[in-house]
C-alpha atoms as a PDB file:
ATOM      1  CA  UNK A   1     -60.131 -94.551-126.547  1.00  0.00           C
ATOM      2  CA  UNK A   2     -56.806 -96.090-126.127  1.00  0.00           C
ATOM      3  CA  UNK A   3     -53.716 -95.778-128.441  1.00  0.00           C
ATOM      4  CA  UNK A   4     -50.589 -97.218-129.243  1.00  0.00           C
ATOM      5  CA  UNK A   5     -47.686 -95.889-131.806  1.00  0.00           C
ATOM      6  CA  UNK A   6     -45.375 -99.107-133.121  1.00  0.00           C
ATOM      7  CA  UNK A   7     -46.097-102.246-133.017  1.00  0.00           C
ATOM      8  CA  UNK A   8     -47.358-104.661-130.536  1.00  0.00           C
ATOM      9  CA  UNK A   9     -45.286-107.209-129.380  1.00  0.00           C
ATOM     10  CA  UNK A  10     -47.347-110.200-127.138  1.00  0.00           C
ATOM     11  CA  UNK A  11     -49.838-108.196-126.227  1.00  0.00           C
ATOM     12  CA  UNK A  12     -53.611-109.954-126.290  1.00  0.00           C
ATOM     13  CA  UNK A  13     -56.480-107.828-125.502  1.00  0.00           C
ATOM     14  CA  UNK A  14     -59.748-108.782-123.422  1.00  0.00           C
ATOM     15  CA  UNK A  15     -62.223-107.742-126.418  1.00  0.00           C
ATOM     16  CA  UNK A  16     -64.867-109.010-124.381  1.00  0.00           C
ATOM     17  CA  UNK A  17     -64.653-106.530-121.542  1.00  0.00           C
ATOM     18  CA  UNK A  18     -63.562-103.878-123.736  1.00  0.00           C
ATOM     19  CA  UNK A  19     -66.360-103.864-125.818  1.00  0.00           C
ATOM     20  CA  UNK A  20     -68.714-103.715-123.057  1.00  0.00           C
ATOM     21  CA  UNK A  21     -66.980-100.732-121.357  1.00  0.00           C
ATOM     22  CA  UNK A  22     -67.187 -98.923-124.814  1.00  0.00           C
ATOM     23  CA  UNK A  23     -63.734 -98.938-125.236  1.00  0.00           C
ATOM     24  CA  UNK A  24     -61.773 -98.316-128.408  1.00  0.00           C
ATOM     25  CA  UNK A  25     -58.456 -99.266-129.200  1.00  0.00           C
ATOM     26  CA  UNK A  26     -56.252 -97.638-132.524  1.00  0.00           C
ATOM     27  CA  UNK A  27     -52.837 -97.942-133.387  1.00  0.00           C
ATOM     28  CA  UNK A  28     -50.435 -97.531-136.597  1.00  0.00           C
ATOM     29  CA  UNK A  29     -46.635 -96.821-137.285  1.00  0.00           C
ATOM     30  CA  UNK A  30     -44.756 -93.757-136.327  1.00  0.00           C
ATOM     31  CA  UNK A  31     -43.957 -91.382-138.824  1.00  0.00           C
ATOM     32  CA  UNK A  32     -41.138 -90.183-137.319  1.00  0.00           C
ATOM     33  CA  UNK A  33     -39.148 -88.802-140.207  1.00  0.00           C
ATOM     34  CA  UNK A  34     -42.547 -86.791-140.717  1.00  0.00           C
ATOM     35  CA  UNK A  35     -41.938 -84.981-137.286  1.00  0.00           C
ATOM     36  CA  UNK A  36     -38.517 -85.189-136.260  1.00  0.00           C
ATOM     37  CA  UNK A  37     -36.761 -81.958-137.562  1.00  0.00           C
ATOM     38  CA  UNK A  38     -39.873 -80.215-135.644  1.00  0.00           C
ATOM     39  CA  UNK A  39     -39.128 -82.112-132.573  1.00  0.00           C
ATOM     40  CA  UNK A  40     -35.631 -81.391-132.905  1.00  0.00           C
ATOM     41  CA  UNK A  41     -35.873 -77.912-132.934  1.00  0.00           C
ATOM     42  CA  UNK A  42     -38.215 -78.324-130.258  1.00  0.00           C
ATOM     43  CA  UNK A  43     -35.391 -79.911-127.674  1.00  0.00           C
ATOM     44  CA  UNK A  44     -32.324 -77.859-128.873  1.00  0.00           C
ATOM     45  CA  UNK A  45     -34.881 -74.957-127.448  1.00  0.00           C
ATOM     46  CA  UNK A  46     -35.768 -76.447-123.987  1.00  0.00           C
ATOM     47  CA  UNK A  47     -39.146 -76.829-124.945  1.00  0.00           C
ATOM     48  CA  UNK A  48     -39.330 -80.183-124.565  1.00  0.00           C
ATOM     49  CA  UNK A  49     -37.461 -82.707-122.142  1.00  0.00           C
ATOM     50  CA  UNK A  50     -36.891 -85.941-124.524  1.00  0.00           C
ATOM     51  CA  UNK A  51     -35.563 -87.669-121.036  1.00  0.00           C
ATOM     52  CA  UNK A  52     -39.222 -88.585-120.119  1.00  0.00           C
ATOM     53  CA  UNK A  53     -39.141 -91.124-122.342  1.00  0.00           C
ATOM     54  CA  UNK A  54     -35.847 -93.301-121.864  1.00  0.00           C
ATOM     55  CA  UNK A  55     -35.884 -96.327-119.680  1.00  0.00           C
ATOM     56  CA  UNK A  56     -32.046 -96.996-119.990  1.00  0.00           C
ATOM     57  CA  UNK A  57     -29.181 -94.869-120.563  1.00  0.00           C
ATOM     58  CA  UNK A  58     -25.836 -96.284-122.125  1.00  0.00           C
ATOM     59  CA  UNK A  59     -22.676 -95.404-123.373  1.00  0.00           C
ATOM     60  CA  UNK A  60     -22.339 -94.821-127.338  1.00  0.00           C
ATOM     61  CA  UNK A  61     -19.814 -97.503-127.563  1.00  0.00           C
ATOM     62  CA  UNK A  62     -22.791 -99.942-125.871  1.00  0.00           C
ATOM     63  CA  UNK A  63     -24.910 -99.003-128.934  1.00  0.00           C
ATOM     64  CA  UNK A  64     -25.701-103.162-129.475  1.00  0.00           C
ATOM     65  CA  UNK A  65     -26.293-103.482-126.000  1.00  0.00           C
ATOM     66  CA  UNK A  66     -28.805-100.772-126.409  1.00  0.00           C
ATOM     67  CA  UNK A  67     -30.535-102.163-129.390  1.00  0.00           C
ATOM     68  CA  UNK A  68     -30.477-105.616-128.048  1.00  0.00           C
ATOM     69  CA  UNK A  69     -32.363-104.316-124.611  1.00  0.00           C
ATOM     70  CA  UNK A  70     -34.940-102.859-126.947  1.00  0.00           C
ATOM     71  CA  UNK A  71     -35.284-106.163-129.224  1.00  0.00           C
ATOM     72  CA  UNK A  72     -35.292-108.672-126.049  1.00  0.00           C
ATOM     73  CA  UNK A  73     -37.965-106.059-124.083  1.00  0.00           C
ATOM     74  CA  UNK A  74     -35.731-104.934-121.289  1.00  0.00           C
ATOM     75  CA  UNK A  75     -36.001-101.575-122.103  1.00  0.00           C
ATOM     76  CA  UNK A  76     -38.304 -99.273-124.425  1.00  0.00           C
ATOM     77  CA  UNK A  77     -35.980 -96.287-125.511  1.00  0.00           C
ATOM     78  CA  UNK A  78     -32.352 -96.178-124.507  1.00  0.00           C
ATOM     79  CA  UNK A  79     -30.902 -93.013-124.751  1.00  0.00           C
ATOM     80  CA  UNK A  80     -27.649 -92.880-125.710  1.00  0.00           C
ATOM     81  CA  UNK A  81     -24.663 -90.522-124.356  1.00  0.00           C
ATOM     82  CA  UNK A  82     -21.226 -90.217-125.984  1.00  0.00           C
END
């Protein structure tokens, strides 16, 4: 089984060869409101390293530059530091 979170942006699939490998695919929004304060919580306590998952790091004041990175697929998360 194979999963996403978000949604796909140019991505075709070859359903051919997946369905004769008996492979699944699922997908759907983030509910990230849902889970955040746990997450939080779960950072602020060094439970969790967030940092896996930024591509690009920028300063606050480069906040569009960040966002437009994201938008035009040069990066996936940017983390932002102030």
């Amino acid at each position: 089984m194979v999963g996403w979170v978000g949604a796909p942006h140019g991505v075709e699939l070859p359903m051919q060869d997946l369905f004769w490998r008996n492979v699944g695919v699922r997908g759907g929004p983030a509910p990230v409101r849902q889970y955040l304060p746990d997450l939080l919580d779960r950072v602020w306590n060094r439970q969790i390293d967030p940092g896996k998952v930024f591509d690009k790091v920028l300063p606050l004041k480069q906040v569009a530059d960040g966002y437009r990175a994201m938008d035009q697929r040069r990066a996936i998360k940017v983390l932002l530091r102030p």
